[in-house]
N, C-alpha and C. Protein backbone atom coordinates (compact mmCIF):
# COMPACT_ATOMS: atom_id res chain seq x y z
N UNK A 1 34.45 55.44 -23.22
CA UNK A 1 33.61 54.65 -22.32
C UNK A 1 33.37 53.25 -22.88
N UNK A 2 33.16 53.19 -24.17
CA UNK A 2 32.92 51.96 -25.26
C UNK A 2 33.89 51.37 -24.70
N UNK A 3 35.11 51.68 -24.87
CA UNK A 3 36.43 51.00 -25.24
C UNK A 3 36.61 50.46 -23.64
N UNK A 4 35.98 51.00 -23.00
CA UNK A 4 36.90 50.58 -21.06
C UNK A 4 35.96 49.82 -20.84
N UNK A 5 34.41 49.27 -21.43
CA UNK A 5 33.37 48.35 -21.22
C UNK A 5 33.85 47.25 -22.35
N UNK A 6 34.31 47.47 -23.71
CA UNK A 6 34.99 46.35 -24.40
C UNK A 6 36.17 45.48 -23.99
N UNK A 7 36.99 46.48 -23.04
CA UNK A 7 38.39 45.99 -22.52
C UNK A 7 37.65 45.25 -21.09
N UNK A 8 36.67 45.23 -20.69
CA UNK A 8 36.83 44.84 -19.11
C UNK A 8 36.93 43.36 -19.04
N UNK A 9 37.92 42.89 -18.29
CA UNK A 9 38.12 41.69 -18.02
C UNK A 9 36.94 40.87 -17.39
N UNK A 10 36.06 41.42 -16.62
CA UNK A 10 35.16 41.25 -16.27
C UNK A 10 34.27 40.46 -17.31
N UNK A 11 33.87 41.26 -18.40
CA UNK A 11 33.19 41.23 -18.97
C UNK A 11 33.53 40.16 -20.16
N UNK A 12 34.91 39.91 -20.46
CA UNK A 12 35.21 38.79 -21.25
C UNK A 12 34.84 37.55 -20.44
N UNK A 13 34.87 37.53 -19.27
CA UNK A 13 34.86 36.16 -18.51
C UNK A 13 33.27 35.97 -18.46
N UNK A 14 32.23 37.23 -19.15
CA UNK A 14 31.03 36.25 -18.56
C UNK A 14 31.05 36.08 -20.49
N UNK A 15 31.54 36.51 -20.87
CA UNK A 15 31.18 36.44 -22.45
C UNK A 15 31.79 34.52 -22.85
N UNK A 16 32.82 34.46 -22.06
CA UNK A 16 33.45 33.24 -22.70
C UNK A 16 32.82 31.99 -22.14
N UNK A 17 32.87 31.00 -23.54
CA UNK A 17 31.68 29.88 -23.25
C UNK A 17 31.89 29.24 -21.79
N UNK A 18 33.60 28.40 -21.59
CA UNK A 18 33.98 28.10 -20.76
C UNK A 18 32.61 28.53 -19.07
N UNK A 19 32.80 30.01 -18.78
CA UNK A 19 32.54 30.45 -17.71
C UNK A 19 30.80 29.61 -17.59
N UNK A 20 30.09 29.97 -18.88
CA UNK A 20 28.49 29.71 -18.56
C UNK A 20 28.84 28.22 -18.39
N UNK A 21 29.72 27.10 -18.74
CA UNK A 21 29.75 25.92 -18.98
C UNK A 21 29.86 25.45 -17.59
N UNK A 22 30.82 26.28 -16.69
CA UNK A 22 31.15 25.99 -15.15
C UNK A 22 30.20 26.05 -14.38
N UNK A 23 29.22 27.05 -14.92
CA UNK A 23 28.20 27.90 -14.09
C UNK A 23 26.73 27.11 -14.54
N UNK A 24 26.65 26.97 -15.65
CA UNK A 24 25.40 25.87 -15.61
C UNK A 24 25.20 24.35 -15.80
N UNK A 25 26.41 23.91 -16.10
CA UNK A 25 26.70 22.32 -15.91
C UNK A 25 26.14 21.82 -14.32
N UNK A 26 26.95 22.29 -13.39
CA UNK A 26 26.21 21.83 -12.07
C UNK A 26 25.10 21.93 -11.74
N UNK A 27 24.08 23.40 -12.35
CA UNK A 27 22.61 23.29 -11.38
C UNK A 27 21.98 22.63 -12.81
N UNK A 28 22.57 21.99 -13.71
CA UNK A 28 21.79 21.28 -14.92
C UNK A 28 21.95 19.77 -14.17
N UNK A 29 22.65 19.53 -13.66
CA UNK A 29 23.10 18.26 -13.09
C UNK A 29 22.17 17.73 -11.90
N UNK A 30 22.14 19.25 -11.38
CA UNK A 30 20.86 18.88 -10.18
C UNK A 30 19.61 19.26 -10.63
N UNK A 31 19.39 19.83 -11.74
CA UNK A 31 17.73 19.83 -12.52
C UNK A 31 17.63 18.72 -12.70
N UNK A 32 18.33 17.69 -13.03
CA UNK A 32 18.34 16.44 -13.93
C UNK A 32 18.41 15.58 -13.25
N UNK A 33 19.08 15.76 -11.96
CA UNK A 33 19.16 14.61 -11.02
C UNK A 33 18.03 13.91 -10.56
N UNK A 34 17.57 12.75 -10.16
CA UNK A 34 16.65 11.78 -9.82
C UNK A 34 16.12 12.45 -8.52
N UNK A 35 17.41 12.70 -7.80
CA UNK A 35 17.03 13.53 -6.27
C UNK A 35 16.43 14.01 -6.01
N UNK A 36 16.29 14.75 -7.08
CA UNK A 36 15.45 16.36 -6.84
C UNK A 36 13.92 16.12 -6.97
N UNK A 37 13.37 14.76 -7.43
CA UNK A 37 11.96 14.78 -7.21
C UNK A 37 11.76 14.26 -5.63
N UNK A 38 12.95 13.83 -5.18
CA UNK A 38 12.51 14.18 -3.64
C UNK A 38 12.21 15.25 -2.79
N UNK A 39 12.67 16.09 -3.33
CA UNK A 39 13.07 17.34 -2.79
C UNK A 39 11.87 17.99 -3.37
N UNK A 40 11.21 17.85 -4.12
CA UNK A 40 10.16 18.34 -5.31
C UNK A 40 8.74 17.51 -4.64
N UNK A 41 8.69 16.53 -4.29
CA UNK A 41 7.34 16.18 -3.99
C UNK A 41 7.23 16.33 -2.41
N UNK A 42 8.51 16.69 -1.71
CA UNK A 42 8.44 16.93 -0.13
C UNK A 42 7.54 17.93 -0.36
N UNK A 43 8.18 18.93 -0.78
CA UNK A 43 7.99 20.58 -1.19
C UNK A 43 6.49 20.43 -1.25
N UNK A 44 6.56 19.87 -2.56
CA UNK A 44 4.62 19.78 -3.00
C UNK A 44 3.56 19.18 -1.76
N UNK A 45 4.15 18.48 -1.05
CA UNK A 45 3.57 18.09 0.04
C UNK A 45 3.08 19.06 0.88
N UNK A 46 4.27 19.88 1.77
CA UNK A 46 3.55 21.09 2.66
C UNK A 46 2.62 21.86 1.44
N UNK A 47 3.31 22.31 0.46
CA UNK A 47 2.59 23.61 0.15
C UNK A 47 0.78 23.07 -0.35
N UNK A 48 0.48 21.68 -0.37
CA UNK A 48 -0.71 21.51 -0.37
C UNK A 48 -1.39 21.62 1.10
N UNK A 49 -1.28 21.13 2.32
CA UNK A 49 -1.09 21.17 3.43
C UNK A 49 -1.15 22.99 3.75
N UNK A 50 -0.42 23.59 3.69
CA UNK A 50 0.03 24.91 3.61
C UNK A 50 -1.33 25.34 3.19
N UNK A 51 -1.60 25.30 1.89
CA UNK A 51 -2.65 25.52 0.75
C UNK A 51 -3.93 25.22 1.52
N UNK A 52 -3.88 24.30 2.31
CA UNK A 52 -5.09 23.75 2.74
C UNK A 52 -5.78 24.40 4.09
N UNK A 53 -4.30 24.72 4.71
CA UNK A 53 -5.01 25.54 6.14
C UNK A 53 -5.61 26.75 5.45
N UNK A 54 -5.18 27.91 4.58
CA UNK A 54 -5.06 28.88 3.45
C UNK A 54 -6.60 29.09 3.75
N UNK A 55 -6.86 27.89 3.08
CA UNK A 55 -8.30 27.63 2.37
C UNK A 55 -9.40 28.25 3.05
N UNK A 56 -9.17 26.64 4.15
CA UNK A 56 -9.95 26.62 4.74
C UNK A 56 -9.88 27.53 6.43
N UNK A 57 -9.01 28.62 6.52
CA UNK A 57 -8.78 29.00 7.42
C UNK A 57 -10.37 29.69 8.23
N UNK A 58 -10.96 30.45 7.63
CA UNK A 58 -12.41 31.23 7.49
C UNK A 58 -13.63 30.50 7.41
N UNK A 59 -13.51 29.00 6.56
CA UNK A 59 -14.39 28.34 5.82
C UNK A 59 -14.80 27.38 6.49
N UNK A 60 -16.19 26.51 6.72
CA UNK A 60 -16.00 25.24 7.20
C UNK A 60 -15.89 24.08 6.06
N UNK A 61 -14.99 23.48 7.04
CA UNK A 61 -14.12 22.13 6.35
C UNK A 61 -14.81 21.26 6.00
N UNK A 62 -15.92 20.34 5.10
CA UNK A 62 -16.06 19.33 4.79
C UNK A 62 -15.21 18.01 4.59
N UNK A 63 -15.74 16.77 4.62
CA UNK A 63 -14.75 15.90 4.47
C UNK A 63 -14.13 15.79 3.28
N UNK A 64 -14.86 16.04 1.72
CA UNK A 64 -14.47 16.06 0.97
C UNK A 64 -13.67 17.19 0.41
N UNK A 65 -13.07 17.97 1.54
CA UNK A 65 -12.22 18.84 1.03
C UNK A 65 -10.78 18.67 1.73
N UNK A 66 -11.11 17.37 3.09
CA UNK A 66 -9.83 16.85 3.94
C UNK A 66 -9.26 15.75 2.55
N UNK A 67 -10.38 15.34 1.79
CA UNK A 67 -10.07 14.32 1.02
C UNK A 67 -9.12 14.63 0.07
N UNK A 68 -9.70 15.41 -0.42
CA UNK A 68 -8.85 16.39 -1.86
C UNK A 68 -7.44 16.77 -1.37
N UNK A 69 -6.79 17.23 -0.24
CA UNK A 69 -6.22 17.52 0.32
C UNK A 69 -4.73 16.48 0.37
N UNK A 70 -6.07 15.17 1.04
CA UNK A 70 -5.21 14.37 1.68
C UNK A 70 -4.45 13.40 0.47
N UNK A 71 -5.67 13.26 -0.61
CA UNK A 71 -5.04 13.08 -2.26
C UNK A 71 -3.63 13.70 -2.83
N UNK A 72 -3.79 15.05 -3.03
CA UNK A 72 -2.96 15.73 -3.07
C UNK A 72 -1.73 15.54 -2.31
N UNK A 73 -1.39 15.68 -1.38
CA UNK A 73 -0.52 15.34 -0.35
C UNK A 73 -0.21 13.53 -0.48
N UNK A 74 -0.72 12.79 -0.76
CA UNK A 74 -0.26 11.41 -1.44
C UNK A 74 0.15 11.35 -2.50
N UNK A 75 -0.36 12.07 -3.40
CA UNK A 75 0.43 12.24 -4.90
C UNK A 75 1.58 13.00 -4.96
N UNK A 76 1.69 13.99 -3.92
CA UNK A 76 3.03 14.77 -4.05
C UNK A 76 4.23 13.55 -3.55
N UNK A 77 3.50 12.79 -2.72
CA UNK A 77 4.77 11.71 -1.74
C UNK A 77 4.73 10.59 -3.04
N UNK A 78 3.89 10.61 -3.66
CA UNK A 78 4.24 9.46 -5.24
C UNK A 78 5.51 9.99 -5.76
N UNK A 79 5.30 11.08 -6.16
CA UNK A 79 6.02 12.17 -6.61
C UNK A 79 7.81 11.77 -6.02
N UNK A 80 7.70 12.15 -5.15
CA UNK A 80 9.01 11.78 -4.24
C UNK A 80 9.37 10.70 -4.10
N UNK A 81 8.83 9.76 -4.39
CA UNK A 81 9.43 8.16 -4.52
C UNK A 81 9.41 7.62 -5.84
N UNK A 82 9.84 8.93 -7.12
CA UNK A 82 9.89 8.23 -7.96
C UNK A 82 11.50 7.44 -8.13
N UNK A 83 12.64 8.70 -7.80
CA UNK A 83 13.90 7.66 -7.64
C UNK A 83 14.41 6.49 -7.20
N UNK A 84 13.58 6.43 -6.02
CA UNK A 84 13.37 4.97 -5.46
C UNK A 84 12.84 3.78 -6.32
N UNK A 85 11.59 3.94 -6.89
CA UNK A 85 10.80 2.86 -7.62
C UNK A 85 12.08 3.01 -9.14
N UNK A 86 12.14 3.73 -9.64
CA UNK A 86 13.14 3.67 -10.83
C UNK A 86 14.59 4.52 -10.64
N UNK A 87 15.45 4.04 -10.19
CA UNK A 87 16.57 4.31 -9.98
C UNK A 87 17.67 4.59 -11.35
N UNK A 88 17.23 4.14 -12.32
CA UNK A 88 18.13 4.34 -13.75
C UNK A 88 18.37 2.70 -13.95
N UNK A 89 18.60 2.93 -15.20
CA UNK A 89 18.96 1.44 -15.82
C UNK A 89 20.31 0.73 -15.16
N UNK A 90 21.48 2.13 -15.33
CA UNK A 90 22.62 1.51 -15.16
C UNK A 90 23.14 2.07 -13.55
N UNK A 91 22.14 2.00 -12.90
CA UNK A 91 21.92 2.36 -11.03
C UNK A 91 22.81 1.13 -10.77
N UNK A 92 23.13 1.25 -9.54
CA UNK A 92 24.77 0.28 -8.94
C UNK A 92 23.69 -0.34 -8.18
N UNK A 93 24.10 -1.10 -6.88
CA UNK A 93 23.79 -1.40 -5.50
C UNK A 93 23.68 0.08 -4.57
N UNK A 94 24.77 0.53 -4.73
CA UNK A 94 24.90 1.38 -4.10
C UNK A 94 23.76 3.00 -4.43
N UNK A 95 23.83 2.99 -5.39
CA UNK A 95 22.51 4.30 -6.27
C UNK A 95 21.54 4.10 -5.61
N UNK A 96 21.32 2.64 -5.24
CA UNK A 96 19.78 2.28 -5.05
C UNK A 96 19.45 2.70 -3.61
N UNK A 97 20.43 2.53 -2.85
CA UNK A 97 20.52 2.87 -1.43
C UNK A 97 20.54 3.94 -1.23
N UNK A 98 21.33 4.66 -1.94
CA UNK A 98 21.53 6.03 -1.87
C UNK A 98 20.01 6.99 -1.87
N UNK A 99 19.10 6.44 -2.93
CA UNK A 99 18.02 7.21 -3.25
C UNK A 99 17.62 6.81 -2.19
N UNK A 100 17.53 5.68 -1.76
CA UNK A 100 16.17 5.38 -0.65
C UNK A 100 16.51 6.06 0.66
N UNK A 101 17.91 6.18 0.86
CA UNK A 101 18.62 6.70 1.75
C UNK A 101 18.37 8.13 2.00
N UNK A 102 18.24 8.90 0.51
CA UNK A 102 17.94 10.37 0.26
C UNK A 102 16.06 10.65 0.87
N UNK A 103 15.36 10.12 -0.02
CA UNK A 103 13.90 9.88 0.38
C UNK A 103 13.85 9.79 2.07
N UNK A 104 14.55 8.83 2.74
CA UNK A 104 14.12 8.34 4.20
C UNK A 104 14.19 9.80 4.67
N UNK A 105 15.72 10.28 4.47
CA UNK A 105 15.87 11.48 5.29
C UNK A 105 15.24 12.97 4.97
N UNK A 106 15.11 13.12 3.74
CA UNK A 106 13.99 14.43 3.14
C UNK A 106 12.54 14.20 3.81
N UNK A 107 12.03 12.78 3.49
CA UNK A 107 10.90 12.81 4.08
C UNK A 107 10.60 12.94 5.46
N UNK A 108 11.39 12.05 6.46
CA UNK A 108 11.48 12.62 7.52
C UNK A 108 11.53 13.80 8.34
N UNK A 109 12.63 14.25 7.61
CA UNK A 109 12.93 15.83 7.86
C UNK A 109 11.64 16.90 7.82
N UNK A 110 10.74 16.32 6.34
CA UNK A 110 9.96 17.12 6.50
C UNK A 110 8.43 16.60 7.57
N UNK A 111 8.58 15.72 7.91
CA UNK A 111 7.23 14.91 8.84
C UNK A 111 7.64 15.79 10.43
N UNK A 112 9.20 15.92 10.35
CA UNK A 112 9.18 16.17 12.08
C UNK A 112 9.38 17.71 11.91
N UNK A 113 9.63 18.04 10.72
CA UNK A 113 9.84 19.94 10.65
C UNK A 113 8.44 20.41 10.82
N UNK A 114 7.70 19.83 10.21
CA UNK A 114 6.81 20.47 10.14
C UNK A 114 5.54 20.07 11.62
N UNK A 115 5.44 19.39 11.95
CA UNK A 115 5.29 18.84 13.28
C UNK A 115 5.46 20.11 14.47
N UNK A 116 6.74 19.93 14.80
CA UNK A 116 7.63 20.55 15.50
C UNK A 116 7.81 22.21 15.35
N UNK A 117 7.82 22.80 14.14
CA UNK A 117 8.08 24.02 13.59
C UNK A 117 6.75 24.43 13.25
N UNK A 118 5.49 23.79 13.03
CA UNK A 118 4.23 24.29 12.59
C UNK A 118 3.24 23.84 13.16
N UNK A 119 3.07 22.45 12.97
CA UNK A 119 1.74 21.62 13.51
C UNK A 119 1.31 22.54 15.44
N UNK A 120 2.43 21.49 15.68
CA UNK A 120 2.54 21.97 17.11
C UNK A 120 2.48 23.02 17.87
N UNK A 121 3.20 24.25 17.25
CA UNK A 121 3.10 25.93 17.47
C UNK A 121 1.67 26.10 17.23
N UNK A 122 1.67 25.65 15.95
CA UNK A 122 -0.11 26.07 15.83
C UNK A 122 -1.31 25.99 16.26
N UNK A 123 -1.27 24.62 16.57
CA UNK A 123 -2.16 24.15 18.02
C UNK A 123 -2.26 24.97 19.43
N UNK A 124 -0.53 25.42 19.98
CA UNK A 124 -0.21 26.29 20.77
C UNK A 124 -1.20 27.20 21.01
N UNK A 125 -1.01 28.23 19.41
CA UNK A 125 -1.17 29.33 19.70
C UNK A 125 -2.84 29.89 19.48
N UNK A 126 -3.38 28.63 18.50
CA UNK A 126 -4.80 28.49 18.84
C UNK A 126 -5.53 28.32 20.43
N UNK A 127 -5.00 27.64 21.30
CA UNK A 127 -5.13 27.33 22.99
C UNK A 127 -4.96 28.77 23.46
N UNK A 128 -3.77 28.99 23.48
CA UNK A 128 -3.38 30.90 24.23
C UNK A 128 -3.97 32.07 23.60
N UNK A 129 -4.83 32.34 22.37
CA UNK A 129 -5.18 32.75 22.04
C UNK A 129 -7.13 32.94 21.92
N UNK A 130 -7.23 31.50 22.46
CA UNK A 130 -8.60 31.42 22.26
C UNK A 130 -9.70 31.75 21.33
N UNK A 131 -8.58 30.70 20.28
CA UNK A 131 -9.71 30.82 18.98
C UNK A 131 -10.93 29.39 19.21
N UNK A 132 -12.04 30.33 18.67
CA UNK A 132 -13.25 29.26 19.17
C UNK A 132 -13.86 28.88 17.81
N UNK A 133 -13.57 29.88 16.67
CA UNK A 133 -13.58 29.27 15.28
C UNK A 133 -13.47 27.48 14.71
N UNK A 134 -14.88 26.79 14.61
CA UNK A 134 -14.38 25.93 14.28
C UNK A 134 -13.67 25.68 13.15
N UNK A 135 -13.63 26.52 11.84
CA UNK A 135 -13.00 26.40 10.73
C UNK A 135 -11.30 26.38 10.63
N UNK A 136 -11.34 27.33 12.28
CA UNK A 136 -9.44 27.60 12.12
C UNK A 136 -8.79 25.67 12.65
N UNK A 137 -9.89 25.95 13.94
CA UNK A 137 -9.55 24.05 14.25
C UNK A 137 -9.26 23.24 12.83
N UNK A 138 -10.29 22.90 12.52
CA UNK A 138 -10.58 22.14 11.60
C UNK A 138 -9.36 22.30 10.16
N UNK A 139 -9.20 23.52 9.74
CA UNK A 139 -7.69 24.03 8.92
C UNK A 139 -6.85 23.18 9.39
N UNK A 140 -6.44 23.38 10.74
CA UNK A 140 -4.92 23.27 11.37
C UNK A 140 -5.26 21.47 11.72
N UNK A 141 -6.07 20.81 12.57
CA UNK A 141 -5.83 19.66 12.63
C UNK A 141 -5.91 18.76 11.24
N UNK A 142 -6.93 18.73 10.82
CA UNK A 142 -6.92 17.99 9.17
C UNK A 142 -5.75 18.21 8.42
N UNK A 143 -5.69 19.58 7.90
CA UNK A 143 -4.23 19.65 6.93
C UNK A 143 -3.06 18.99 8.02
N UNK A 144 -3.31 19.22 9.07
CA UNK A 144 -1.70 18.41 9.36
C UNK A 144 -1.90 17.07 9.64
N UNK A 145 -3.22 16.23 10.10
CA UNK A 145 -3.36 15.01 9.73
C UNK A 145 -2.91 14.59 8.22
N UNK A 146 -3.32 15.38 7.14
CA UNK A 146 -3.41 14.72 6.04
C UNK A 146 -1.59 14.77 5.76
N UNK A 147 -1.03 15.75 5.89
CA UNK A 147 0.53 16.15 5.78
C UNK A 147 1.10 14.86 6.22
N UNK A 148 0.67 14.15 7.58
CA UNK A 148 1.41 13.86 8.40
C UNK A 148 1.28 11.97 8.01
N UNK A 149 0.20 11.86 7.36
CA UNK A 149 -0.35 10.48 7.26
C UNK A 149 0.16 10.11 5.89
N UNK A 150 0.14 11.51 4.91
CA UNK A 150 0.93 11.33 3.44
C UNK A 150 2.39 11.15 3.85
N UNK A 151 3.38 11.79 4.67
CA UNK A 151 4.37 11.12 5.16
C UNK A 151 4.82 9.88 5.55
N UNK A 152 3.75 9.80 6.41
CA UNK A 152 3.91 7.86 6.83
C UNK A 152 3.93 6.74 5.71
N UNK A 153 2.92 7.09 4.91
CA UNK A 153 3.06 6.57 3.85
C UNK A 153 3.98 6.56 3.15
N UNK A 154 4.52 7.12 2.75
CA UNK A 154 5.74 7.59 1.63
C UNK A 154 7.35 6.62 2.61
N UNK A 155 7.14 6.82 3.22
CA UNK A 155 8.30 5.81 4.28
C UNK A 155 8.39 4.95 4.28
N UNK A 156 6.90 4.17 4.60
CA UNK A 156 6.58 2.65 4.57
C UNK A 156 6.39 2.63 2.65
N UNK A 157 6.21 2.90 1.76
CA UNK A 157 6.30 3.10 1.07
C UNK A 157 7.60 2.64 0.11
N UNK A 158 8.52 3.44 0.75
CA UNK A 158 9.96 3.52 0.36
C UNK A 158 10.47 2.60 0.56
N UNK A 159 10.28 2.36 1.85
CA UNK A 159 11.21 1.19 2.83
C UNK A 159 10.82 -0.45 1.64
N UNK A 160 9.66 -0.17 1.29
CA UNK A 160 8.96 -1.78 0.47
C UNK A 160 9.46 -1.54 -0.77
N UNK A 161 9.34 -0.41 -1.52
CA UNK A 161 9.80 -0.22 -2.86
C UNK A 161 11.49 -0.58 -3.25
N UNK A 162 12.15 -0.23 -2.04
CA UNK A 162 13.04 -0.32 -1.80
C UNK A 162 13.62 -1.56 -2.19
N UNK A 163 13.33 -2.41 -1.15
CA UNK A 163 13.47 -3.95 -0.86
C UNK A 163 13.50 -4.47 -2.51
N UNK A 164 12.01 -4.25 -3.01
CA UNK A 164 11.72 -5.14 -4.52
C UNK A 164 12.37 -4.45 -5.16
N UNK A 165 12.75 -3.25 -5.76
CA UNK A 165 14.05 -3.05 -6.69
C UNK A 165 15.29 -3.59 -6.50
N UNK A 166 16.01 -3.48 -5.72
CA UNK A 166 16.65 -4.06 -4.94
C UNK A 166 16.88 -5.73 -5.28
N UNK A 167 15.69 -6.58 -4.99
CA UNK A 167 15.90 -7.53 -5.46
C UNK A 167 15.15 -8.32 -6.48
N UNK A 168 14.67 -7.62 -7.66
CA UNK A 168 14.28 -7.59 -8.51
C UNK A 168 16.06 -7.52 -9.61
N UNK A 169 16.82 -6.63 -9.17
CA UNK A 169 17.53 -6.41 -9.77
C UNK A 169 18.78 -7.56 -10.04
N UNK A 170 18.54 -7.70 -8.67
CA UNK A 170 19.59 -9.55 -8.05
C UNK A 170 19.21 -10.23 -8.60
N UNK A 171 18.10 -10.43 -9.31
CA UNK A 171 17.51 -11.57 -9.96
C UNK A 171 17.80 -11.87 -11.37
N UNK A 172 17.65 -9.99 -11.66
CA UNK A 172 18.12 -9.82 -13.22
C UNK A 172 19.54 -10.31 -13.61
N UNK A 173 20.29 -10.12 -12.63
CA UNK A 173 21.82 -9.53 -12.81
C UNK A 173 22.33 -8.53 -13.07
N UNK A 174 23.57 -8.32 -13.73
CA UNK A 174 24.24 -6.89 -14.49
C UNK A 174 25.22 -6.30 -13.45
N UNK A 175 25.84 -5.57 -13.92
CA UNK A 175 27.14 -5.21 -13.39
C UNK A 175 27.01 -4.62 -11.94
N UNK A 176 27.40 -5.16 -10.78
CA UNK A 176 27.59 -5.05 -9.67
C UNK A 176 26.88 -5.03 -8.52
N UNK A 177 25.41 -6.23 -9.15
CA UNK A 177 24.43 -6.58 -8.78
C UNK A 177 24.76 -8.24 -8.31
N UNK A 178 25.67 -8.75 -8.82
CA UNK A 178 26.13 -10.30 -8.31
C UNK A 178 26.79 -10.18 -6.67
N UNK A 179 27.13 -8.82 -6.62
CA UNK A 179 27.86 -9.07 -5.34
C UNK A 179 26.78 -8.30 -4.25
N UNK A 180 25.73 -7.70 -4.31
CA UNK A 180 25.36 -7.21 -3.85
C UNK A 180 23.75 -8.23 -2.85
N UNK A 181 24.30 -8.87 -1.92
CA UNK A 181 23.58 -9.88 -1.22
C UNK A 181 22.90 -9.29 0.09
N UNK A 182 23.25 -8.04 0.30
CA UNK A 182 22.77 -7.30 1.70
C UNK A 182 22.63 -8.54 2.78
N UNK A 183 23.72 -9.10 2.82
CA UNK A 183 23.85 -10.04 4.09
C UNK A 183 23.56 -10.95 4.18
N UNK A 184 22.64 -11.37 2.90
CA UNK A 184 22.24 -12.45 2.91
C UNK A 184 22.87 -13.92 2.45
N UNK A 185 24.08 -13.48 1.66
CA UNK A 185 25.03 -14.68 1.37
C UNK A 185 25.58 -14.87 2.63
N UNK A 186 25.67 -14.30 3.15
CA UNK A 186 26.74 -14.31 4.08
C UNK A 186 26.05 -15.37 5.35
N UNK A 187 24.84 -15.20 5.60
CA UNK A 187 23.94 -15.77 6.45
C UNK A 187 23.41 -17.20 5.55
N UNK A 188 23.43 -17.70 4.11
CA UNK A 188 23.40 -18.97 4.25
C UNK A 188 24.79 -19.25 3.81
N UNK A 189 25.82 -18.74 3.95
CA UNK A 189 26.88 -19.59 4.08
C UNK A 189 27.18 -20.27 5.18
N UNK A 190 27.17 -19.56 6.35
CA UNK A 190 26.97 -19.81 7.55
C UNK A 190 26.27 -20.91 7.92
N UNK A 191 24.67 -21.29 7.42
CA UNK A 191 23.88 -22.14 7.47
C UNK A 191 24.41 -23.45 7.18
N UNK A 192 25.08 -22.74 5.55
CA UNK A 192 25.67 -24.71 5.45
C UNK A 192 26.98 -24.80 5.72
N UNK A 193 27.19 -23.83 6.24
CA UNK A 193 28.90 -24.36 7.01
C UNK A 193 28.56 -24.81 8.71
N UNK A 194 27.01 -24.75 9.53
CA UNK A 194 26.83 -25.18 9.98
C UNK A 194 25.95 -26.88 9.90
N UNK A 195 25.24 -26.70 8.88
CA UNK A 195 24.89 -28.00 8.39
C UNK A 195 25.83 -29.16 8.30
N UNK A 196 27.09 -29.01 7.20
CA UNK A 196 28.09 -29.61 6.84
C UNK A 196 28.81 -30.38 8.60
N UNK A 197 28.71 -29.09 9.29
CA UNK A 197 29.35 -29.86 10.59
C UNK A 197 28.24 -30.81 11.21
């Protein structure tokens, strides 16, 4: 029995370094990746939100507990725009877009998923159901105000953070930051090739 568990081919392939090297190089790549605090402070976003209807489902809501909430749910969207505000030293033109590019659409995704897939149902089914609880109200509209307003933020957010890295970096220079004018060479060339005439 020893000998047919020592011989199994199987079993050499998880033993040999190679295999773990294939197998954890990539999700080390995406532990490590910048991305993933997008994906990481979306996340943290509902589950405070989430956390918050939880709470206060039974309970009545004070403001200072929409506050705490709505904190929370801004710090998770900090959270998520850290690739944006610091992109890496040796980030391209293109990296930079990319993150902000990644952020626009995670965050989004999660402003209209949850909207659409929760906010909204929930409201629904509070109406057809005839809950008269003000605490369940108060759960469901606040946490998804606060969800929904920490989103907005994080967008307009992005969209500005964006811009000043971006050209913060044009200013600095460095490798493949001279060519990177987002249209804007191109529009005063134009200017003084209309001037000149």
């Amino acid at each position: 029995m020893f000998d047919g568990i020592r011989n199994s081919s199987r079993l050499r392939e998880l033993t040999w370094r190679s295999f773990w090297e294939d197998v954890g190089e990539p999700l080390v790549d995406v532990v490590l990746s910048r991305s993933i605090w997008v994906a990481v402070g979306n996340a943290g976003t509902v589950v405070c939100a989430v956390a918050g209807v939880v709470r206060h489902w039974s309970d009545p809501l004070v403001f200072a507990d929409y506050l705490l909430v709505q904190l929370a749910c801004l710090f998770c969207q900090a959270v998520a725009l850290f690739p944006v505000v610091s992109p890496g030293r040796r980030a391209t033109p293109q990296d930079v877009r990319d993150y902000a590019g990644i952020h626009e659409g995670l965050t989004t995704t999660t402003l209209f998923g949850v909207l659409f897939l929760a906010f909204i149902p929930g409201v629904v089914l509070l109406l057809l159901f005839g809950a008269d609880a003000d605490a369940q109200w108060g759960a469901v509209l606040f946490m998804g105000t606060a969800l929904v307003l920490a989103c907005i933020a994080g967008l307009i957010a992005g969209g500005v953070v964006s811009d000043r890295v971006r050209a913060r970096r044009r200013a600095a220079g460095g490798h493949g930051w001279e060519d990177d004018d987002d249209g804007t060479a191109g529009g005063d060339a134009d200017t003084a090739g209309s001037d000149g005439d």
